[in-house]
PDB file of N, CA and C in Angstrom:
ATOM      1  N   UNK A   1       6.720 145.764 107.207  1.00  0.00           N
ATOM      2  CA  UNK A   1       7.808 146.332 107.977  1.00  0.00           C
ATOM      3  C   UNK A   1       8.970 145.343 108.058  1.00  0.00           C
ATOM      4  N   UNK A   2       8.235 144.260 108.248  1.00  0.00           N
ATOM      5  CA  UNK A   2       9.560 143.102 108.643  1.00  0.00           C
ATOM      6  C   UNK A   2      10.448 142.495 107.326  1.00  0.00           C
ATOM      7  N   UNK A   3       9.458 143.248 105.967  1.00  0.00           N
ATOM      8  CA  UNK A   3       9.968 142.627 104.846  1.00  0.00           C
ATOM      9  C   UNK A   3      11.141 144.124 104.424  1.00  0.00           C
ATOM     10  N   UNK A   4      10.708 145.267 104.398  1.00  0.00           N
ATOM     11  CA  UNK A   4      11.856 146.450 104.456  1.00  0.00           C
ATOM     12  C   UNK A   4      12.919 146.155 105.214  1.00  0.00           C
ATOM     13  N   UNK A   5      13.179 145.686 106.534  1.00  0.00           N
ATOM     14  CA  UNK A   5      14.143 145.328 107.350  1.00  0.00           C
ATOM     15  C   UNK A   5      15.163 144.144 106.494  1.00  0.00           C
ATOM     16  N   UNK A   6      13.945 143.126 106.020  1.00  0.00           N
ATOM     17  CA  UNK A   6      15.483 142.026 105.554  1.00  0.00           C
ATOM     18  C   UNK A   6      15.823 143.178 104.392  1.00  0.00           C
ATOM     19  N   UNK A   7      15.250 143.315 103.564  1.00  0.00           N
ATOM     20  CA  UNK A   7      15.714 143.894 102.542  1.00  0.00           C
ATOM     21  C   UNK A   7      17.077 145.061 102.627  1.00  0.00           C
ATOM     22  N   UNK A   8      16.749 145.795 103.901  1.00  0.00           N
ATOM     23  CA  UNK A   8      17.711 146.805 103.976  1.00  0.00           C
ATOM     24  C   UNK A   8      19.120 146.441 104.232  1.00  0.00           C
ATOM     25  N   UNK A   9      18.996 144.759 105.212  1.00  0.00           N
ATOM     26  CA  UNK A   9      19.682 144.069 105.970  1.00  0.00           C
ATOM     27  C   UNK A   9      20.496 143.352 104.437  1.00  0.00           C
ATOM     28  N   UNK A  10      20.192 143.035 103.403  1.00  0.00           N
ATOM     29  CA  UNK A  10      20.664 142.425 102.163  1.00  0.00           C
ATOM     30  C   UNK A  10      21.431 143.246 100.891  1.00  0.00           C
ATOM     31  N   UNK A  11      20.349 144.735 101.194  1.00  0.00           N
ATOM     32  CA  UNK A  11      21.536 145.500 100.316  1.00  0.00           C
ATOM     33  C   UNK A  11      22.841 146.220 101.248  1.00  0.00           C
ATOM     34  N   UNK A  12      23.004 145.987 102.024  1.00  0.00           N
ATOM     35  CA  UNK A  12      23.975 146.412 103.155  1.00  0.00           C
ATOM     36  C   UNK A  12      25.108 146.167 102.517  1.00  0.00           C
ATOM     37  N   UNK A  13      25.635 144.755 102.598  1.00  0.00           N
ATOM     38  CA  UNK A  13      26.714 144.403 102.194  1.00  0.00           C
ATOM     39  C   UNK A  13      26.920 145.044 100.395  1.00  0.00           C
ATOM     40  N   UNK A  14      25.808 144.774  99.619  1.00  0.00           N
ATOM     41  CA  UNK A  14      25.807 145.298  98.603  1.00  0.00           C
ATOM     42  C   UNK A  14      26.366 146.775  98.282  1.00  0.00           C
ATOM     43  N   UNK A  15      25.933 147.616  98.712  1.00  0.00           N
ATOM     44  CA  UNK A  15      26.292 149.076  99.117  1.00  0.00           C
ATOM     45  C   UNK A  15      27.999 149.372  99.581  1.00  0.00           C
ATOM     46  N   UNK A  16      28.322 148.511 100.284  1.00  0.00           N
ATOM     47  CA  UNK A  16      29.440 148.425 100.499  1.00  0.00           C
ATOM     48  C   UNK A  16      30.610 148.362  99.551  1.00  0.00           C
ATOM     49  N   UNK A  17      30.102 147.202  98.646  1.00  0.00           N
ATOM     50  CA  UNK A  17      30.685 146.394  97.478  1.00  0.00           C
ATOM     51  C   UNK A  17      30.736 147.916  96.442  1.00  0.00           C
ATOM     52  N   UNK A  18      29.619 148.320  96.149  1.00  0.00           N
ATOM     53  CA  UNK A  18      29.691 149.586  95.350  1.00  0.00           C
ATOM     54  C   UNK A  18      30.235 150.686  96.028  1.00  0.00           C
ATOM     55  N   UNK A  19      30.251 150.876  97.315  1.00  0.00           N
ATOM     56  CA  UNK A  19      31.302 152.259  97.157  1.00  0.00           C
ATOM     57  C   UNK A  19      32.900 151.797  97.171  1.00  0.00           C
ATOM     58  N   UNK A  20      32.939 150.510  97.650  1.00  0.00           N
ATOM     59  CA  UNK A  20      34.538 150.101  97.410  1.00  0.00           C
ATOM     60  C   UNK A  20      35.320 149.617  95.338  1.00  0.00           C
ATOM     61  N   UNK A  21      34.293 149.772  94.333  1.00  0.00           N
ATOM     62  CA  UNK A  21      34.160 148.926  93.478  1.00  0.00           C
ATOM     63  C   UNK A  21      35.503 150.217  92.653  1.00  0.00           C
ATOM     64  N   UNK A  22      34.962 151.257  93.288  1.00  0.00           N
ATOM     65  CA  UNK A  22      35.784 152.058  92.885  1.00  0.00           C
ATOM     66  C   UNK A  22      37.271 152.722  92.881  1.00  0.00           C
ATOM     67  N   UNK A  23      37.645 152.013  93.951  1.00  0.00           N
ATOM     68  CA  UNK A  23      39.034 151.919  94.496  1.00  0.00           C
ATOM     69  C   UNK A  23      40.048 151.283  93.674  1.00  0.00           C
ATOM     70  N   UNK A  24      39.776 150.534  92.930  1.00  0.00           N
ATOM     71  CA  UNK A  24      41.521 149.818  92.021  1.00  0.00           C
ATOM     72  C   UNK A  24      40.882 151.175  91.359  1.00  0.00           C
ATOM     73  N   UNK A  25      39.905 151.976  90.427  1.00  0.00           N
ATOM     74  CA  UNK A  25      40.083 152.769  89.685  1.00  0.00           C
ATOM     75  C   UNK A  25      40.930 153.990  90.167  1.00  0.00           C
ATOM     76  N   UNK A  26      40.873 154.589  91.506  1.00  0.00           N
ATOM     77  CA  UNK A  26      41.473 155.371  92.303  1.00  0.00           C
ATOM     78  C   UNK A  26      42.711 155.202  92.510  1.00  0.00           C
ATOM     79  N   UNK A  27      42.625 154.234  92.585  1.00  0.00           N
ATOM     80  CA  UNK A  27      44.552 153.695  93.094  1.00  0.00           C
ATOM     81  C   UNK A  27      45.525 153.796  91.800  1.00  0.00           C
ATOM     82  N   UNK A  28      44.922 153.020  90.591  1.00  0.00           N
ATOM     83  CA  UNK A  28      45.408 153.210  89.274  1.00  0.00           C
ATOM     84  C   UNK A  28      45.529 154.633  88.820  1.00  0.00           C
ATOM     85  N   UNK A  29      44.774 155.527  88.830  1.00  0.00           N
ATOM     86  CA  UNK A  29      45.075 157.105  88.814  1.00  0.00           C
ATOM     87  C   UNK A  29      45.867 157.642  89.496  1.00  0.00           C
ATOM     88  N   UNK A  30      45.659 157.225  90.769  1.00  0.00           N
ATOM     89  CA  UNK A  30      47.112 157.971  91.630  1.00  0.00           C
ATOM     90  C   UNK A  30      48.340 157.569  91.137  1.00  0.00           C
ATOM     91  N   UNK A  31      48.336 156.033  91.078  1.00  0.00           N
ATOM     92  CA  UNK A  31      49.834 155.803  91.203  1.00  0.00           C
ATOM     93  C   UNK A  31      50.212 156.258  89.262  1.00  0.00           C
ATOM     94  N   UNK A  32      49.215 156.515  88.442  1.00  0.00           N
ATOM     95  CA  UNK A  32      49.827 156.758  87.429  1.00  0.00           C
ATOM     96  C   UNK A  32      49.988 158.087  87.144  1.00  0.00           C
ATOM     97  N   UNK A  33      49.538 158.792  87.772  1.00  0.00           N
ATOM     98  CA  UNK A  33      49.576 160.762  88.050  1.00  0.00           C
ATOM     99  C   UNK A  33      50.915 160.557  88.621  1.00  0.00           C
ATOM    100  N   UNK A  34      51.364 159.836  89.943  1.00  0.00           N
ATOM    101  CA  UNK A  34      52.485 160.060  90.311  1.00  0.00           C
ATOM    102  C   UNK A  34      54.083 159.727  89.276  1.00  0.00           C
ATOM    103  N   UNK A  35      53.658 158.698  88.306  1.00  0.00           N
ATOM    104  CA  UNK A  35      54.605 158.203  87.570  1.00  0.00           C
ATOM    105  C   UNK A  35      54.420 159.214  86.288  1.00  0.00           C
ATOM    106  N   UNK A  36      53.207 159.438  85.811  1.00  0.00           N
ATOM    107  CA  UNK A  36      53.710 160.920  85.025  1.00  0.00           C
ATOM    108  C   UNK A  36      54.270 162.015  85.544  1.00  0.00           C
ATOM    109  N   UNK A  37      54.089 162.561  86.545  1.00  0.00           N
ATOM    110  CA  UNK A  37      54.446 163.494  87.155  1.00  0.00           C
ATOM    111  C   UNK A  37      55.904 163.352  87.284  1.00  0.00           C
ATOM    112  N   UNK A  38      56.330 162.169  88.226  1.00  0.00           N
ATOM    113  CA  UNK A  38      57.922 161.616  88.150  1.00  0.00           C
ATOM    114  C   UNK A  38      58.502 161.864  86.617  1.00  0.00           C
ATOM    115  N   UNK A  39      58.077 161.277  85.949  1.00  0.00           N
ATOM    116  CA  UNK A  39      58.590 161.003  84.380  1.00  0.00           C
ATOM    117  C   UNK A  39      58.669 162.425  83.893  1.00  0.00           C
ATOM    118  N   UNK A  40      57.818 163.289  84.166  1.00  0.00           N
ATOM    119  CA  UNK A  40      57.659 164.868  83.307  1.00  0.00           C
ATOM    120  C   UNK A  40      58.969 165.209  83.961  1.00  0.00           C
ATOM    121  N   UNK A  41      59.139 165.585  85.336  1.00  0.00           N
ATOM    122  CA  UNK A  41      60.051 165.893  86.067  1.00  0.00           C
ATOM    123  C   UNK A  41      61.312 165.586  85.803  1.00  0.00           C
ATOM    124  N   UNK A  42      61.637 164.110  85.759  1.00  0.00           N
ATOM    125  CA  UNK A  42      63.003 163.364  84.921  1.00  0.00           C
ATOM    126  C   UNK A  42      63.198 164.003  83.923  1.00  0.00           C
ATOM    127  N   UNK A  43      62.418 164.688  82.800  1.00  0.00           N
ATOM    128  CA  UNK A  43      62.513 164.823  81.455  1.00  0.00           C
ATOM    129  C   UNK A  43      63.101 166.273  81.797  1.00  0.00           C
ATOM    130  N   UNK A  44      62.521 166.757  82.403  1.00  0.00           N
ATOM    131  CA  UNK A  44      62.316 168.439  82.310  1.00  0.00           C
ATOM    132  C   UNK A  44      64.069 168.822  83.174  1.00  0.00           C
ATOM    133  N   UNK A  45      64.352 167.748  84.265  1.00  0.00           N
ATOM    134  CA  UNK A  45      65.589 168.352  85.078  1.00  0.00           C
ATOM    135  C   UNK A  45      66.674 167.194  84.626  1.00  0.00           C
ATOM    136  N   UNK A  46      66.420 166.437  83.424  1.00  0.00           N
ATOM    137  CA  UNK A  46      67.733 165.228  82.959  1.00  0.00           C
ATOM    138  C   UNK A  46      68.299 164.521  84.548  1.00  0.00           C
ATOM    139  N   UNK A  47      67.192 164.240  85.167  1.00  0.00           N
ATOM    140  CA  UNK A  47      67.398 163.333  86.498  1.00  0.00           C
ATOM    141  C   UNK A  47      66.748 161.867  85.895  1.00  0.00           C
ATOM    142  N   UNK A  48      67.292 160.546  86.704  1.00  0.00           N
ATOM    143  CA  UNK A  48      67.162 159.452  86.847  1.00  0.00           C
ATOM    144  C   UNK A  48      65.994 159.025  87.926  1.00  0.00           C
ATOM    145  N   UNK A  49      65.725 159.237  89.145  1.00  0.00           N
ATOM    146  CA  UNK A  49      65.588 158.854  90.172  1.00  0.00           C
ATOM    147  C   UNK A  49      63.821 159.554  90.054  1.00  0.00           C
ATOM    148  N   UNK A  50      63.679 160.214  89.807  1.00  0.00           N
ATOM    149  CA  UNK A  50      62.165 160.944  89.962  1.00  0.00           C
ATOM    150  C   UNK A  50      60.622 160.471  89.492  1.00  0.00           C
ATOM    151  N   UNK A  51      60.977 159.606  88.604  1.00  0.00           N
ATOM    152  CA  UNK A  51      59.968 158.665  88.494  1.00  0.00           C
ATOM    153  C   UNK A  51      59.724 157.664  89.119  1.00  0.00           C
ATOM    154  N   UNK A  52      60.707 157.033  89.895  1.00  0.00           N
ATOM    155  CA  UNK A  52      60.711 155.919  90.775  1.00  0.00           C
ATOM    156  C   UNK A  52      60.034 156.499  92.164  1.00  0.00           C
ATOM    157  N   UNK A  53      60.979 157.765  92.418  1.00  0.00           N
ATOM    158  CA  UNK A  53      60.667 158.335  93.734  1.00  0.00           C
ATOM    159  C   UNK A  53      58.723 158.478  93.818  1.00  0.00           C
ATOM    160  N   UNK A  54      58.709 159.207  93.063  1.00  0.00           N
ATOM    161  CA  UNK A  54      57.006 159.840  92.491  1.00  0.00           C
ATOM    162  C   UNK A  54      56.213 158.444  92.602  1.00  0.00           C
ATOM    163  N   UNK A  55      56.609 157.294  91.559  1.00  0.00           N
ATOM    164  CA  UNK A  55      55.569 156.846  91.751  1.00  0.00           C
ATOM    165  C   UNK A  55      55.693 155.250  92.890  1.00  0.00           C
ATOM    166  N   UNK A  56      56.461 155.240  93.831  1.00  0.00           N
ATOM    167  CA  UNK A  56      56.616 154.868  95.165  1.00  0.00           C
ATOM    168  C   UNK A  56      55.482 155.820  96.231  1.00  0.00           C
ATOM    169  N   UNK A  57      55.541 156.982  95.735  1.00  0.00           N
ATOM    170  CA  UNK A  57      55.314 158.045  96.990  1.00  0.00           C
ATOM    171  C   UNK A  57      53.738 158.067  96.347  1.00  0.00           C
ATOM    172  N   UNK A  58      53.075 157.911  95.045  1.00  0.00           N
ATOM    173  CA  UNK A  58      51.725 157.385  94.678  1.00  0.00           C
ATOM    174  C   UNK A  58      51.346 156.147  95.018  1.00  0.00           C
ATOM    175  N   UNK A  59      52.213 155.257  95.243  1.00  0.00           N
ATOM    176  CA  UNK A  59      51.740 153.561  96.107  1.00  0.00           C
ATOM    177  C   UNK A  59      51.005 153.772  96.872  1.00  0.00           C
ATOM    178  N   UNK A  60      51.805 154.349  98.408  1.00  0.00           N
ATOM    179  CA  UNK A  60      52.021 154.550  99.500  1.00  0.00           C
ATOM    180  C   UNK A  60      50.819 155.200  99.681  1.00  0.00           C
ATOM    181  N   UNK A  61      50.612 156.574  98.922  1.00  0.00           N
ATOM    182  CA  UNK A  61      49.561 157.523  99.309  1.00  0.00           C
ATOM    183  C   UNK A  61      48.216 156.493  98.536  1.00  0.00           C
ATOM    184  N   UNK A  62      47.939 156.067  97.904  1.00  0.00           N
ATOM    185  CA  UNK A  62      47.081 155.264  97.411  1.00  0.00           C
ATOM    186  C   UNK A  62      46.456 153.856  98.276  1.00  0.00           C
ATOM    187  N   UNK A  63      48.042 153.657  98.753  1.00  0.00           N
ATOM    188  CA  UNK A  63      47.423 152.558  99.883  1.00  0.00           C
ATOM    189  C   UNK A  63      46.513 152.624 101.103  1.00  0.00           C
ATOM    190  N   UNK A  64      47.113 154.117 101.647  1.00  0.00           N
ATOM    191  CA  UNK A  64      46.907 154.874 102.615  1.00  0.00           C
ATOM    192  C   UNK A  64      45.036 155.409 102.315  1.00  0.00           C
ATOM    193  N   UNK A  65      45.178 155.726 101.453  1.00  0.00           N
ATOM    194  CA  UNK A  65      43.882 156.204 100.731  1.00  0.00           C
ATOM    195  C   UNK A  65      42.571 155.187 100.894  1.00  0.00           C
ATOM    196  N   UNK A  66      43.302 153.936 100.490  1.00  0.00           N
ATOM    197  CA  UNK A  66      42.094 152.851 100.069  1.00  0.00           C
ATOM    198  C   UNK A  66      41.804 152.167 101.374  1.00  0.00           C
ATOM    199  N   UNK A  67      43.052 152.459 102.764  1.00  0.00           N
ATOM    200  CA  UNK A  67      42.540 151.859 104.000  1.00  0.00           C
ATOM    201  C   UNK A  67      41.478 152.792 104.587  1.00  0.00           C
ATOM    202  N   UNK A  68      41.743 154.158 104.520  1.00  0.00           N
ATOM    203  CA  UNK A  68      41.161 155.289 105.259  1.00  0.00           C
ATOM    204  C   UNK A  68      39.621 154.910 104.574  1.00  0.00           C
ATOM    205  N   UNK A  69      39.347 154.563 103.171  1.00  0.00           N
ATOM    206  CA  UNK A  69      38.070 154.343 102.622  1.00  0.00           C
ATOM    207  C   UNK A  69      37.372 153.365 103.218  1.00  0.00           C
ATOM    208  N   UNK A  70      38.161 152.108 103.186  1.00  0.00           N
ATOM    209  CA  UNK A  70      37.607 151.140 103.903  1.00  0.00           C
ATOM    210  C   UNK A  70      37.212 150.963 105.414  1.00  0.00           C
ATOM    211  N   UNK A  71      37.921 151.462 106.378  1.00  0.00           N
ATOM    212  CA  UNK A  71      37.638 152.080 107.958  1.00  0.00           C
ATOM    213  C   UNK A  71      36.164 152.629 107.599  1.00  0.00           C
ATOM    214  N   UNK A  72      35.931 153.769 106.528  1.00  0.00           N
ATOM    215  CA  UNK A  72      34.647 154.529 107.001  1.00  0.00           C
ATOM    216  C   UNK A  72      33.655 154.021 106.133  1.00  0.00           C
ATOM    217  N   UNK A  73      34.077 153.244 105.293  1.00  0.00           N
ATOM    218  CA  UNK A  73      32.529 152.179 104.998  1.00  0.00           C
ATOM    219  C   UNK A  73      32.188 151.003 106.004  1.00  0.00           C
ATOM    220  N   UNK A  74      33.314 150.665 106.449  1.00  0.00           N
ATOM    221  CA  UNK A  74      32.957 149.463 107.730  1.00  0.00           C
ATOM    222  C   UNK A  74      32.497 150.000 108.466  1.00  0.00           C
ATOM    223  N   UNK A  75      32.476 151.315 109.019  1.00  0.00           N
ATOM    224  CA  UNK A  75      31.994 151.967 110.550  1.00  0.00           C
ATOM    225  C   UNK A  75      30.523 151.889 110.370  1.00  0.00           C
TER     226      UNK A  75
END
């Protein structure tokens, strides 16, 4: 019993490490969905500004994303 306890107590942090391992992959998709998306948009309406806008507004939501992840693996 007392040997299941450390054990559970050791992959803890481990577990953690793996559901966060995945986050630069998440963040890199967003913010590059948002900069295609910007870029298609630029192309399609001969605007300047829409790729910058887009992939600012994929940072932001990505940042936002990877704190909200981290809060509910720490809890």
């Amino acid at each position: 019993m007392l040997q299941m306890k450390q054990k559970n107590e050791k992959t803890k942090p481990l577990n953690k490490a793996i559901a966060l391992s995945g986050a630069g992959l998440q963040m890199g998709l967003t913010i590059y969905a948002g900069f295609y998306i910007g870029n298609w948009l630029d192309a399609k309406f001969t605007t300047k500004f829409l790729t910058v806008t887009f992939t600012l507004i994929a940072v932001v939501l990505s940042t936002y994303l990877l704190i909200k992840q981290a809060n509910r693996i720490n809890d």
